[in-house]
Every structure is written in C-alpha cells, then in structure tokens.
Protein backbone atom coordinates (compact mmCIF):
# COMPACT_ATOMS: atom_id res chain seq x y z
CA UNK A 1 31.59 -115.15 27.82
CA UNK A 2 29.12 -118.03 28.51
CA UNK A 3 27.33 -117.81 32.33
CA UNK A 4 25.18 -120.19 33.65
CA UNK A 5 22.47 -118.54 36.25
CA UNK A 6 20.07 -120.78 38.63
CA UNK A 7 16.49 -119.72 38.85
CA UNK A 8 17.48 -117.23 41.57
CA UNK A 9 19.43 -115.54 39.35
CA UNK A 10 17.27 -115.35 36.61
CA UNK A 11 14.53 -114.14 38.36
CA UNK A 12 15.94 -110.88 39.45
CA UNK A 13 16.20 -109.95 35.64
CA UNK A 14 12.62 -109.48 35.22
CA UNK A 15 11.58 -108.45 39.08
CA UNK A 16 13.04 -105.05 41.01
CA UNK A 17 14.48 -107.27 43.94
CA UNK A 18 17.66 -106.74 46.15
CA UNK A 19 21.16 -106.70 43.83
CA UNK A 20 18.75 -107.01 40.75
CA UNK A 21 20.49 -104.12 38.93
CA UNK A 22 23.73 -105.97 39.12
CA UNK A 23 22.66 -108.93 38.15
CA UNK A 24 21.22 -107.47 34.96
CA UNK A 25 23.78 -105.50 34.22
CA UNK A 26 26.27 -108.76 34.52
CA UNK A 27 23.47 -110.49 31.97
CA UNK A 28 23.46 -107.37 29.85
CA UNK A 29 27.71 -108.21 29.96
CA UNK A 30 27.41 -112.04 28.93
CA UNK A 31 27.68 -113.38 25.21
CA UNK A 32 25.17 -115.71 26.28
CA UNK A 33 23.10 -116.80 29.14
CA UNK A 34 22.33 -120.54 30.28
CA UNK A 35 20.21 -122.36 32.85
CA UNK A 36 18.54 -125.64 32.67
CA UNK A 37 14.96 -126.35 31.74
CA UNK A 38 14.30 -126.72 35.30
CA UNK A 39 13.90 -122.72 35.41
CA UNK A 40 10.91 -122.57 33.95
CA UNK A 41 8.77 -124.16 36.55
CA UNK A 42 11.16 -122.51 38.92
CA UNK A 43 10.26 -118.65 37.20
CA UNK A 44 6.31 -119.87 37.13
CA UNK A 45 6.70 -120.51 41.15
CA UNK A 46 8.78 -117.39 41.39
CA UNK A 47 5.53 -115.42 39.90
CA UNK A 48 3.61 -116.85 41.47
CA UNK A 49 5.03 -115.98 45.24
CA UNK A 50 5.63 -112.41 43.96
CA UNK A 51 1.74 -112.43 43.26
CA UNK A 52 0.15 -113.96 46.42
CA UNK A 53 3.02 -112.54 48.66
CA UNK A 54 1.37 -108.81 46.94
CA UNK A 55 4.71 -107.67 45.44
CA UNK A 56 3.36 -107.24 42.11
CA UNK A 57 -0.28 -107.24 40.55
CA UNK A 58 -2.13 -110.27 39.00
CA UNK A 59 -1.96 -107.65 35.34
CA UNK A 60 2.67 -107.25 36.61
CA UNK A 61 2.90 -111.08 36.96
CA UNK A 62 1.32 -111.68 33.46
CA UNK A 63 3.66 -109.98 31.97
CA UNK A 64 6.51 -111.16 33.18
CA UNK A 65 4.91 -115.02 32.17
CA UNK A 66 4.76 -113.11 28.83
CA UNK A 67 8.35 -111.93 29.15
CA UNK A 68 9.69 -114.67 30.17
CA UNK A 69 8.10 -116.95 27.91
CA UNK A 70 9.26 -115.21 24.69
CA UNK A 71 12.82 -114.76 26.01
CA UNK A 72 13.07 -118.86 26.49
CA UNK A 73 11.18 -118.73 23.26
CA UNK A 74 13.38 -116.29 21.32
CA UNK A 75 16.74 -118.05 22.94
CA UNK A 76 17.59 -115.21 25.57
CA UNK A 77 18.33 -118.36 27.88
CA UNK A 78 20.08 -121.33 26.58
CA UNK A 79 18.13 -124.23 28.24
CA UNK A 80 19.56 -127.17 29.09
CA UNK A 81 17.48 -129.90 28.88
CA UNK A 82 17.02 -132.59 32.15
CA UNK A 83 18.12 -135.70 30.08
CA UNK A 84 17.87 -139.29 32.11
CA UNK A 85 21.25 -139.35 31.44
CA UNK A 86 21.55 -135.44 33.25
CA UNK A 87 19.29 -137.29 36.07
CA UNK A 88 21.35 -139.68 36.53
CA UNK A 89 24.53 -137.47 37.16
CA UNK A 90 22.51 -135.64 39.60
CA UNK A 91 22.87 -139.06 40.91
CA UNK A 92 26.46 -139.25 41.13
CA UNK A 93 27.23 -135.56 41.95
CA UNK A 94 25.04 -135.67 45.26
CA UNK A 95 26.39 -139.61 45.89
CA UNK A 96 29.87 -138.34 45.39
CA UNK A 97 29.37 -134.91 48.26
CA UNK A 98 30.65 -135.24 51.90
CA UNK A 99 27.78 -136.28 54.10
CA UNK A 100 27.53 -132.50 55.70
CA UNK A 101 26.61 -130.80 52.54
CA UNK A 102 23.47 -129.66 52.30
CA UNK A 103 21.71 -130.15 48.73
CA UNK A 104 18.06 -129.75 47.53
CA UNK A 105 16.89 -131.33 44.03
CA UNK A 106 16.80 -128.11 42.36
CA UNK A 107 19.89 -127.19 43.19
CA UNK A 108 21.79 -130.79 42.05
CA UNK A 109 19.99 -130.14 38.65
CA UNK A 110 21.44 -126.77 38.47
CA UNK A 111 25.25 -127.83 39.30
CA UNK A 112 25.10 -130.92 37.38
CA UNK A 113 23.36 -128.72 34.14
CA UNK A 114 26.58 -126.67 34.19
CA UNK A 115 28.71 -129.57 34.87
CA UNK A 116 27.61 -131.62 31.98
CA UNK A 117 28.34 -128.09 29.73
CA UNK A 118 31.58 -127.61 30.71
CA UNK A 119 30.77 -124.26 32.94
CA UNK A 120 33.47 -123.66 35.77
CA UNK A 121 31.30 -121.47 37.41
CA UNK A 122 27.29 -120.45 38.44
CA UNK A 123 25.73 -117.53 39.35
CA UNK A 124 23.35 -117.28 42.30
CA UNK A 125 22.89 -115.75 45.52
CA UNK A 126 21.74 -119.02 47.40
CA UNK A 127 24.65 -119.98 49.88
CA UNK A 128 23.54 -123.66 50.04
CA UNK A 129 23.69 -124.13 46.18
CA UNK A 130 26.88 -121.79 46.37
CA UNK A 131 28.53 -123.82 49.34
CA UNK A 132 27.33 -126.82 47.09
CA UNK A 133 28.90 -125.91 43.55
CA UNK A 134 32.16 -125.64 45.42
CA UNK A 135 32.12 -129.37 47.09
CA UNK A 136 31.33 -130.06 43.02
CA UNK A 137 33.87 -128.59 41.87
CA UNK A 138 32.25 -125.03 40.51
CA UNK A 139 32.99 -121.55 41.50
CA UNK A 140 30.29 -119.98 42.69
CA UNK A 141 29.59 -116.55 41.89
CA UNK A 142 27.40 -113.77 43.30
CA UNK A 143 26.94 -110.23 42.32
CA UNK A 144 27.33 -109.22 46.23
C-alpha cells in the first residue's frame, strides 16, 4: 500500500512527538511512502523550531538533517516534484473550494501532490489540511 504523508506527518518519524509511535509504526506498515518536494524545506523548518524552541540539541537536530537527508536520498520518501503544471492545479483545486474553507499554500501543494498521483487519501494530523482534503475530494487520515 502506497500513503502519501504531509510534512506533519513525516516529521514525527524522526522526532519523539505526540502519536509519533503510531505514525511510525503505520510507515513501518506502508509499501511505500510519498510526499511532495515541498517537505524538505518543510522538515528543515521543522528542525529548526525543535532547535530554538530547546526540544532537541544543536548535535540531535544535525542528525536528523543527516537522517533525513539520506532517507530522501536513498528513496525512503517518494518525492513528488512541484511541476508548473502541479502549480497550476494548486490553482484550480483552491479556485474550485467553497469560499469558507480555509487553505494555506503548503497545504494546496500537499492535496494537489496526491491528487495529481492518484492517492485517495493523506495522512496528517492538521485539521485545516484534513477539513481541506475532504472539500478536494481526499480522505483524510490521522493516526488519532
């Protein structure tokens, strides 16, 4: 089974946070794991927080860069690649949602990334992108 996580999601495979266990073991269940390219600014921000915010050491978040890294590089995470032509259905998608739904940038990328690969369904813990993948058209999925 193919799953598509958001940056959310991917992050709690490399840091101790809340429902992290799950989520790994649900990663540990997959046949493969996707995201889009957008996750790896997304996972250097991520760091970053943990760092300043003291929740792991300057010598913790390098490593976790280092994991990271070498899992993207080594094909752990299927990236999906933000195309013009992905852009511009980001375009559409958020054009085509009722007026009430609240969206962010990220989170079009995300739901359009797993539109445009044919995934019914993305995991995160986020209820605007979850509330948001529905109005698309995707289940939303959470380990909690």
């Amino acid at each position: 089974m193919k799953l598509y996580f958001d940056s959310a999601y991917i992050a709690k495979c490399y840091l101790n946070e809340a429902d992290g266990a799950q989520v790994r073991e649900i990663a540990r269940s997959a046949e493969s794991l996707y995201s889009s390219t957008l996750c790896i600014p997304e996972m250097a921000c991520v760091f970053h927080r943990q760092l300043r915010e003291g929740s792991i050491s300057a010598r913790q978040a390098a490593t976790l860069r280092k994991h990271f890294a070498s899992d993207v590089a080594n094909e752990v995470w299927g990236l999906i690649a933000m195309t013009s032509n992905l852009l511009q259905r980001v375009d559409s998608l958020v054009r085509a949602l009722p007026p009430a739904t609240f969206i962010r940038a990220g989170d079009a990328i995300h739901i359009a990334s797993a539109l445009e690969y044919g995934f019914e369904e993305i995991w995160t813990n986020d209820r605007h992108l979850l509330a948001a993948a529905f109005a698309s058209g995707l289940r939303g999925r959470s380990a909690n």
